[in-house]
C-alpha atoms as a PDB file:
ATOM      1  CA  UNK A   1       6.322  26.498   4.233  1.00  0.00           C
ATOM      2  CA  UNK A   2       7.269  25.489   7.631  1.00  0.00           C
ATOM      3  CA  UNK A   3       8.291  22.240   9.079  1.00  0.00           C
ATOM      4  CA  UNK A   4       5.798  20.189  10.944  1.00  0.00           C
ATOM      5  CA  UNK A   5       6.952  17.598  13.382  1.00  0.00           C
ATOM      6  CA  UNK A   6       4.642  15.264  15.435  1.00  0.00           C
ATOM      7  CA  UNK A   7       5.481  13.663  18.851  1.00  0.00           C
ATOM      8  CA  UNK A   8       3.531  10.764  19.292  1.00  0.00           C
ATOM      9  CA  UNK A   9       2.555   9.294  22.770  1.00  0.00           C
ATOM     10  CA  UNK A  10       0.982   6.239  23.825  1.00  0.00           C
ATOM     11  CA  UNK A  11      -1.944   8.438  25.523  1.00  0.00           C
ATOM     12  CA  UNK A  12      -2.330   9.921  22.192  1.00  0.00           C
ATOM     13  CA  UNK A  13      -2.686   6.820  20.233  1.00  0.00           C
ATOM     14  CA  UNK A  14      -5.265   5.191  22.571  1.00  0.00           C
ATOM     15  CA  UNK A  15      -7.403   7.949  22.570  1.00  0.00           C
ATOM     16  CA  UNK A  16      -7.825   8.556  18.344  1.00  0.00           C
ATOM     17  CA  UNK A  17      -8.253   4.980  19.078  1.00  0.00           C
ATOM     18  CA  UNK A  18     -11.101   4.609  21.041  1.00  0.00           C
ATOM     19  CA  UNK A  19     -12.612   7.644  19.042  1.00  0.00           C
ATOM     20  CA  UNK A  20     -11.869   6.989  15.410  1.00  0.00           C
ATOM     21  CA  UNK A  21     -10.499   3.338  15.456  1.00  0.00           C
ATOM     22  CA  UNK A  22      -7.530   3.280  13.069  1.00  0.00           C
ATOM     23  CA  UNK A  23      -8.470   6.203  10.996  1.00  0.00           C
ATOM     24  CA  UNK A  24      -7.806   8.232  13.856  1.00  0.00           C
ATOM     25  CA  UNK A  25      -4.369   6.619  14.824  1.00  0.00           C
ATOM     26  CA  UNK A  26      -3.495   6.966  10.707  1.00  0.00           C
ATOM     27  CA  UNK A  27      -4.469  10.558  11.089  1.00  0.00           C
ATOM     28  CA  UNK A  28      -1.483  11.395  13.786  1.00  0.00           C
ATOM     29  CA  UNK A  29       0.967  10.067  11.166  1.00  0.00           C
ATOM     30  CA  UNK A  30      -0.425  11.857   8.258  1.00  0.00           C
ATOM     31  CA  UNK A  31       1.237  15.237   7.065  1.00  0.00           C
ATOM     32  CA  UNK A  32       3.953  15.324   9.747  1.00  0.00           C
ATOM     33  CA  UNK A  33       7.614  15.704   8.240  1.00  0.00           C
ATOM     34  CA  UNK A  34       8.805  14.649  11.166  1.00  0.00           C
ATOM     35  CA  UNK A  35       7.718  12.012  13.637  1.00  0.00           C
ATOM     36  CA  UNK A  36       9.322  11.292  17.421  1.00  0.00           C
ATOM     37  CA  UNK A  37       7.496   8.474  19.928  1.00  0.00           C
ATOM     38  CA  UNK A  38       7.861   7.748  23.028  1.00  0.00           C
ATOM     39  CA  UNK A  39       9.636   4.520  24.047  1.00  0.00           C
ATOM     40  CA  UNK A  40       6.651   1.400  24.411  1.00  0.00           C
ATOM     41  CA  UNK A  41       3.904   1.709  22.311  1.00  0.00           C
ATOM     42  CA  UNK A  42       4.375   4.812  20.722  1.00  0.00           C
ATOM     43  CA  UNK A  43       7.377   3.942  18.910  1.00  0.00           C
ATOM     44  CA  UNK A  44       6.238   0.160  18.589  1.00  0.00           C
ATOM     45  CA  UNK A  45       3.751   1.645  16.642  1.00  0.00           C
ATOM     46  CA  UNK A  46       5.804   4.018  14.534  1.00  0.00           C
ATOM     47  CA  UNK A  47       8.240   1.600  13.532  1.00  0.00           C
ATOM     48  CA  UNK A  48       5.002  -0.871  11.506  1.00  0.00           C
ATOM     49  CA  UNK A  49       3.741   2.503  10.280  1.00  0.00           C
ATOM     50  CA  UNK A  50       6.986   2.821   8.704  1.00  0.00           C
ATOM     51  CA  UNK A  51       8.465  -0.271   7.848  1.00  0.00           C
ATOM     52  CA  UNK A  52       9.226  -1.592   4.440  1.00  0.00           C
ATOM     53  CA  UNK A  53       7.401  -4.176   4.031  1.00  0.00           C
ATOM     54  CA  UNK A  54       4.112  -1.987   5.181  1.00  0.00           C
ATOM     55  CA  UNK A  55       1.537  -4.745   4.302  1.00  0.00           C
ATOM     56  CA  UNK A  56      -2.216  -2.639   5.316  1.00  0.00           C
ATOM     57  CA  UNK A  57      -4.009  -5.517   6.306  1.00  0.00           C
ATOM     58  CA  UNK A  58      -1.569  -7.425   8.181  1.00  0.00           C
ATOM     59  CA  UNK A  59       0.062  -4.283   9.510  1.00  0.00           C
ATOM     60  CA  UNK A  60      -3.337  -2.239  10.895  1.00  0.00           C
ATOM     61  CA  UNK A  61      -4.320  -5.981  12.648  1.00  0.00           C
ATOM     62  CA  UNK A  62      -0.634  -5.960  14.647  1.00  0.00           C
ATOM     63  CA  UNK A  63      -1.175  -1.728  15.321  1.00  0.00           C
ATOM     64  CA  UNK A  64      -4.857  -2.278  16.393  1.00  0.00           C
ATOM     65  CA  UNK A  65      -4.068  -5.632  18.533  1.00  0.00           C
ATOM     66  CA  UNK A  66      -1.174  -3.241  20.041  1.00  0.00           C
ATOM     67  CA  UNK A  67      -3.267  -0.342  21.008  1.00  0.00           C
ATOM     68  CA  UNK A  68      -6.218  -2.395  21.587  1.00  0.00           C
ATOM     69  CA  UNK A  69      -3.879  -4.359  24.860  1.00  0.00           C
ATOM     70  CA  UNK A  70      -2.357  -1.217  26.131  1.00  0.00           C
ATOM     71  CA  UNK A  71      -6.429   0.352  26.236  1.00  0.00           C
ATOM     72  CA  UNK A  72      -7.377  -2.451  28.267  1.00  0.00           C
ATOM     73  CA  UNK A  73      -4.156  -1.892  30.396  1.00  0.00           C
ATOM     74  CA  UNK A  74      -4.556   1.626  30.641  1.00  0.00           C
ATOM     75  CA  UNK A  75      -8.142   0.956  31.726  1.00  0.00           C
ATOM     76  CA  UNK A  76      -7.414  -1.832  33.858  1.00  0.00           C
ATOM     77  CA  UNK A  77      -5.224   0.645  35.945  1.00  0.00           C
ATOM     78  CA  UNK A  78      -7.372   3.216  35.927  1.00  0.00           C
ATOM     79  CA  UNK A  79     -10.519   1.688  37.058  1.00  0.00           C
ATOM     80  CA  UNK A  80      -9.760  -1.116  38.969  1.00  0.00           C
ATOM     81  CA  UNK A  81      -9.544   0.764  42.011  1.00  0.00           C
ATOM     82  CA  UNK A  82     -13.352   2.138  40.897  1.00  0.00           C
ATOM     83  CA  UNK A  83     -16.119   0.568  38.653  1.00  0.00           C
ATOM     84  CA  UNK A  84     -15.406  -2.645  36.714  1.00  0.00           C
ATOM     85  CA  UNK A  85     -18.604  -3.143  34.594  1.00  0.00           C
ATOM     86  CA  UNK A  86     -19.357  -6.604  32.440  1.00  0.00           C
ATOM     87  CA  UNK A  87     -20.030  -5.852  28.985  1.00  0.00           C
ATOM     88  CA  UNK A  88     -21.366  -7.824  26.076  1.00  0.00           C
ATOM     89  CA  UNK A  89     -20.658  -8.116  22.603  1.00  0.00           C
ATOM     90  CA  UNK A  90     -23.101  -8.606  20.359  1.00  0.00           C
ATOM     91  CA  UNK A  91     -24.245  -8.672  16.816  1.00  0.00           C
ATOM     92  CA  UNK A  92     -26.815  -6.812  15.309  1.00  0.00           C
ATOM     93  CA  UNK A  93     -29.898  -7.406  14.200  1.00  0.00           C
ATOM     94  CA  UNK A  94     -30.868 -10.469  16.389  1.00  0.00           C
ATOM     95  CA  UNK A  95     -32.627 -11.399  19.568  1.00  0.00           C
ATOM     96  CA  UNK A  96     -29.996 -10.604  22.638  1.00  0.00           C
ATOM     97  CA  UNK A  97     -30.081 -14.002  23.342  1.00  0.00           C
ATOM     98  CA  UNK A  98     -29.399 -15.466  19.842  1.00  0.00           C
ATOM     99  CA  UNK A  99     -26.517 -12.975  19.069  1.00  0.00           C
ATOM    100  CA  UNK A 100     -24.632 -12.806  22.172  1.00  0.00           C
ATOM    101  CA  UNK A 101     -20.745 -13.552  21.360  1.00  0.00           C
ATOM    102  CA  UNK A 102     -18.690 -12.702  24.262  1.00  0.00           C
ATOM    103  CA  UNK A 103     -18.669 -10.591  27.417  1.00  0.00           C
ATOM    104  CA  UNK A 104     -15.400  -8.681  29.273  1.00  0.00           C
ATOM    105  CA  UNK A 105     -14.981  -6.881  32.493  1.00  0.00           C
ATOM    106  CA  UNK A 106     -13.525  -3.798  31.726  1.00  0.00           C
ATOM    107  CA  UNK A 107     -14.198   0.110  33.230  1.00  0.00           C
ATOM    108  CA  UNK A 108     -16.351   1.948  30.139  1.00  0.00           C
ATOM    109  CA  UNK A 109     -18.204   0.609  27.489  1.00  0.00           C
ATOM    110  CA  UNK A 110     -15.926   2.495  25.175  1.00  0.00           C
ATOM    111  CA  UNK A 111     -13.013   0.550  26.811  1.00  0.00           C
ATOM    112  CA  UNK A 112     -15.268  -2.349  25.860  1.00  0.00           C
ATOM    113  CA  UNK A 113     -15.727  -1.529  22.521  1.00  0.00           C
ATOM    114  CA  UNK A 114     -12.054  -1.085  21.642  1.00  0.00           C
ATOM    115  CA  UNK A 115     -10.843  -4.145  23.327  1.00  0.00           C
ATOM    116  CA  UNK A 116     -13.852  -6.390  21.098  1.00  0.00           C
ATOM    117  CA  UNK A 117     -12.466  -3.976  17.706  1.00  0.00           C
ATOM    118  CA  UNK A 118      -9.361  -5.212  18.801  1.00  0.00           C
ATOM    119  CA  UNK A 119     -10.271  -9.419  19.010  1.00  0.00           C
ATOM    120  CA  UNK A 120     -12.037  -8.892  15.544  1.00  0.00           C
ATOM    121  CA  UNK A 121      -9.314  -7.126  14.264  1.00  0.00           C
ATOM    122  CA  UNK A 122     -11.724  -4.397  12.951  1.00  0.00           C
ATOM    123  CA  UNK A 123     -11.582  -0.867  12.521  1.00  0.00           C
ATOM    124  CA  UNK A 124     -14.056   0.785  14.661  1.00  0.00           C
ATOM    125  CA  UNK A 125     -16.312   1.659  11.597  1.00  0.00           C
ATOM    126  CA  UNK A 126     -16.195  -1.630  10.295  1.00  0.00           C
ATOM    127  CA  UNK A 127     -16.799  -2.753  14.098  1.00  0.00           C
ATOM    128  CA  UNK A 128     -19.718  -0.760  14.535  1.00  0.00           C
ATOM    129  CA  UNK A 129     -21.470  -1.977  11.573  1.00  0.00           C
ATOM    130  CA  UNK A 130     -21.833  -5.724  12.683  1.00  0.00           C
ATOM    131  CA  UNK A 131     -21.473  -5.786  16.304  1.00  0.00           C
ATOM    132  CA  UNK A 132     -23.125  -3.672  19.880  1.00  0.00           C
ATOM    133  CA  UNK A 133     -21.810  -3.697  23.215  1.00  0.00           C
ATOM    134  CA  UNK A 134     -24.200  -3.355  25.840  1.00  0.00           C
ATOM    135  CA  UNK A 135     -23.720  -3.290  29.883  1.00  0.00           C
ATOM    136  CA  UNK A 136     -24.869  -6.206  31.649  1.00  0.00           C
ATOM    137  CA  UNK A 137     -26.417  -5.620  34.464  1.00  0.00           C
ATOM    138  CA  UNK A 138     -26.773  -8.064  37.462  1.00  0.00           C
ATOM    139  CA  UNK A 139     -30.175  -7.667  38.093  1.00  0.00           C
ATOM    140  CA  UNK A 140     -30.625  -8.962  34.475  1.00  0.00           C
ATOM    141  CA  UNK A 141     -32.595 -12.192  33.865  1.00  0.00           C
ATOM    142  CA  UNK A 142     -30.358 -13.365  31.039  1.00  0.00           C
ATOM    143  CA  UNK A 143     -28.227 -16.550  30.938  1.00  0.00           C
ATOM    144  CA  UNK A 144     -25.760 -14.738  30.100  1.00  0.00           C
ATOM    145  CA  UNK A 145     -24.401 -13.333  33.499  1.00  0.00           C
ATOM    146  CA  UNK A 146     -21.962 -16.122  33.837  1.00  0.00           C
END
């Protein structure tokens, strides 16, 4: 049997992020023998997944809240110099009016979705089962373009 090592990146983490929420960042770390990060987030990240006192609740809130700023970062960089987009949170399973929580400018609704995870401190199952995130669009007639 050979020896698996992992190198994890910040680019890496973001992205099974914004797909899988923290199942996906939980499956980089899983069956490596080895792990080596890169210096910021990556190794910020690798040193809760590892640390002693490896508490899941309170741990996967600081690892989400981590990757969840350096998304909106990463996507502030990125698409500030194109489309910035306001997006709403919402919950499910009321009137858009009634369940409207907060809105963010931010480049993708994905982006938009993993910064509002993030605030709840939700995986992005758990996320997706209470909450949408829809583009608001200035021609809309809502209130809620403020």
């Amino acid at each position: 049997m050979g020896f698996h090592r992992r190198h994890i990146s910040a680019e890496m983490l973001i992205s099974a992020y914004q797909e899988k929420g923290m199942e996906g960042v939980r499956d980089w770390f899983r069956g490596a023998d080895s792990i080596t990060a890169e210096i910021g987030l990556a190794s910020e990240v690798t040193d809760l997944m590892y640390e002693e006192q490896f508490d899941e609740i309170n741990t996967w809130n600081k690892i989400s809240k981590l990757i969840s700023d350096a998304s909106i970062k990463k996507g502030f960089k990125k698409w500030y110099l194109y489309k910035m987009a306001k997006f709403g949170l919402y919950t499910k399973h009321t009137s858009e009016s009634a369940g409207h929580i907060h809105t963010v400018d931010i480049g993708t609704a994905g982006q938009a979705e993993a910064y509002f995870a993030g605030v709840k401190q939700l995986t992005l199952e758990q996320f997706r089962n209470m909450f949408i995130v829809k583009e608001i669009r200035n021609n809309s007639k809502n209130l809620l373009l403020g």
